[in-house]
C-alpha atoms as a PDB file:
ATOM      1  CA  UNK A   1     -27.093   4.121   7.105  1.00  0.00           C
ATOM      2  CA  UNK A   2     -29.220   3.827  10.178  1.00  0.00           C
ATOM      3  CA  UNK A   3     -32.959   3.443   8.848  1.00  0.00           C
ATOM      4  CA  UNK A   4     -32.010   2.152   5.488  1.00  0.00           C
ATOM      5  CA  UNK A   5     -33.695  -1.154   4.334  1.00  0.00           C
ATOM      6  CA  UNK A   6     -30.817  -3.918   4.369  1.00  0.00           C
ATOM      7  CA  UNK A   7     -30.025  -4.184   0.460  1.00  0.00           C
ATOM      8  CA  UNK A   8     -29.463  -0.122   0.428  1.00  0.00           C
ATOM      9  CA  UNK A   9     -27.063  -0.352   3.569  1.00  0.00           C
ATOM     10  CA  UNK A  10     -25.511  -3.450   1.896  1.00  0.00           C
ATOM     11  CA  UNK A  11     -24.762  -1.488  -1.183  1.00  0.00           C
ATOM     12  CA  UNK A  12     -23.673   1.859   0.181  1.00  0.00           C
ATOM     13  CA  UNK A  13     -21.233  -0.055   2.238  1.00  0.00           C
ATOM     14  CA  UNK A  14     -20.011  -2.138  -0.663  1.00  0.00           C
ATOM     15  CA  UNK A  15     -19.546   1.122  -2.769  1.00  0.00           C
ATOM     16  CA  UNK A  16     -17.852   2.832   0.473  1.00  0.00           C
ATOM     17  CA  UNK A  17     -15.567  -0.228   1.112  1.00  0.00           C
ATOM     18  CA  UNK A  18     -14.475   0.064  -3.017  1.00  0.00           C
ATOM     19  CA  UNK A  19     -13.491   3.520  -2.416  1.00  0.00           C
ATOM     20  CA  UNK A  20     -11.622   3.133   0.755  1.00  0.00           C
ATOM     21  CA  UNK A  21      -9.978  -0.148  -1.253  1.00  0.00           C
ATOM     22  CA  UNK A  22      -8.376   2.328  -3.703  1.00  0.00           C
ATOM     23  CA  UNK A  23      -7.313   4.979  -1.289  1.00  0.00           C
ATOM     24  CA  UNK A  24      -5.545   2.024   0.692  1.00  0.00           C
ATOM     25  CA  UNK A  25      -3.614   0.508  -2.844  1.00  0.00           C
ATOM     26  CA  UNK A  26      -3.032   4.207  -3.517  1.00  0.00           C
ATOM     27  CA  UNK A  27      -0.943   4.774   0.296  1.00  0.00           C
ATOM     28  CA  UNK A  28       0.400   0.905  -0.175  1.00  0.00           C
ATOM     29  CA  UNK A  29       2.347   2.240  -3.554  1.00  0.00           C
ATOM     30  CA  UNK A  30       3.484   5.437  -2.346  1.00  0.00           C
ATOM     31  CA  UNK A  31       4.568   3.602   0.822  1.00  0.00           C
ATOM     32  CA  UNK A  32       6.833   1.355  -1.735  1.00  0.00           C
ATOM     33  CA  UNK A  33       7.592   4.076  -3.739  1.00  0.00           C
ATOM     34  CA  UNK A  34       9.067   5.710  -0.699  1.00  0.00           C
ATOM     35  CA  UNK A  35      10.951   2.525   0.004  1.00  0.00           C
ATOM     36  CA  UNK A  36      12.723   2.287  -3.082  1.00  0.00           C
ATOM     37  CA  UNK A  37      13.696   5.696  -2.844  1.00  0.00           C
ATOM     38  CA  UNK A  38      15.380   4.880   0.605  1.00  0.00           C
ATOM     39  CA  UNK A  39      16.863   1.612  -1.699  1.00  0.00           C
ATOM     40  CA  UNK A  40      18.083   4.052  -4.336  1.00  0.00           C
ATOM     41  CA  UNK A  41      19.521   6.380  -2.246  1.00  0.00           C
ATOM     42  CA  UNK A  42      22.314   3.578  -0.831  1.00  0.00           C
ATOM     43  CA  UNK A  43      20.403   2.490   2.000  1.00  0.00           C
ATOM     44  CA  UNK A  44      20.369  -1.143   2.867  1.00  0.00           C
ATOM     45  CA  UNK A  45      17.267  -3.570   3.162  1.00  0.00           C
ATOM     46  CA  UNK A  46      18.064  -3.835   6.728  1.00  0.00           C
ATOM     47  CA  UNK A  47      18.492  -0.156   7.621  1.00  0.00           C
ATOM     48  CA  UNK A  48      15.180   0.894   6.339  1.00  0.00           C
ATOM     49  CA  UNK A  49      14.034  -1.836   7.900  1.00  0.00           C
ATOM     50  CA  UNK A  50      15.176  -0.760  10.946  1.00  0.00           C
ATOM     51  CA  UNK A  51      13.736   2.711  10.405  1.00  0.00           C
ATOM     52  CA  UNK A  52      10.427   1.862   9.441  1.00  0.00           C
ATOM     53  CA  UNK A  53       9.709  -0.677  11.773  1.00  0.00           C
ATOM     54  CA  UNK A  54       9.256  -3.871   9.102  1.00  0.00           C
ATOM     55  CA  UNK A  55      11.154  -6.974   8.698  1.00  0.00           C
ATOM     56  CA  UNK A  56      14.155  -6.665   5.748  1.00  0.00           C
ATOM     57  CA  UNK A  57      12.544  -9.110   3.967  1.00  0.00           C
ATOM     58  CA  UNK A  58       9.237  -6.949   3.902  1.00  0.00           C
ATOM     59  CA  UNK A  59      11.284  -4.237   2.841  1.00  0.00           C
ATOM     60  CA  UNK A  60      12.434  -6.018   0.035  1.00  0.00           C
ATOM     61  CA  UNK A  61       9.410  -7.031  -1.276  1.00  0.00           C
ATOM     62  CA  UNK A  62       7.869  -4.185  -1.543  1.00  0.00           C
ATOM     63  CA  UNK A  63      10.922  -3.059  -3.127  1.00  0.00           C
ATOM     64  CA  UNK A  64      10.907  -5.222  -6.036  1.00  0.00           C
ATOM     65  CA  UNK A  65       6.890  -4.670  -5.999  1.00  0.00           C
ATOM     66  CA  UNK A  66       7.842  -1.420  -6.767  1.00  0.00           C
ATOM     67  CA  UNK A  67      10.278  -1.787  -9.454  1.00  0.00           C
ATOM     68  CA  UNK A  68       8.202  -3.919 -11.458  1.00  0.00           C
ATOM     69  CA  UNK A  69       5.210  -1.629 -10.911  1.00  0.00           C
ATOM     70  CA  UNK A  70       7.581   0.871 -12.659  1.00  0.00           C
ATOM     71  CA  UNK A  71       8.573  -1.693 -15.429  1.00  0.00           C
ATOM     72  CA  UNK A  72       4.620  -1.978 -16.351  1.00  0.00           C
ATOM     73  CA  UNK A  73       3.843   1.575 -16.377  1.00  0.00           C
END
C-alpha cells in the first residue's frame, strides 16, 4: 500500500501472501486430483505426461500425493 508506514505494508502483504498461499495448495490438489483421474481412467504415467507437459515421474508423484490425500480425508 503506497503511503502506508512499513509495519502496515509488511502485514497486509503477509496476510495477502497467506491468502494467495491457500488459493495456490487449493489449484495444486485439484491439479492432482485431475491427474489421478487421467491415472484411473487407464492412462499411463507417461501419456499424461506427455499431455500435460511434466516429466512421468512428476506425474507420478502427484499421483500418489493424491491418493494418500484421499486415504487421510
Amino acid at each position: 500500500m503506497t503511503g502506508a508506514d512499513p509495519l502496515t505494508a509488511y502485514l497486509e502483504a503477509t496476510g495477502r501472501e497467506a491468502r494467495l498461499r491457500i488459493e495456490a495448495d487449493k489449484a495444486a490438489g485439484e491439479r492432482a486430483k485431475s491427474l489421478a483421474k487421467m491415472h484411473r481412467s487407464g492412462m499411463s504415467y507417461a501419456q499424461i505426461a506427455a499431455d500435460v507437459r511434466l516429466s512421468r515421474s512428476r506425474v507420478q508423484q502427484l499421483v500418489e500425493r493424491n491418493r494418500s490425500e484421499q486415504r487421510k480425508s
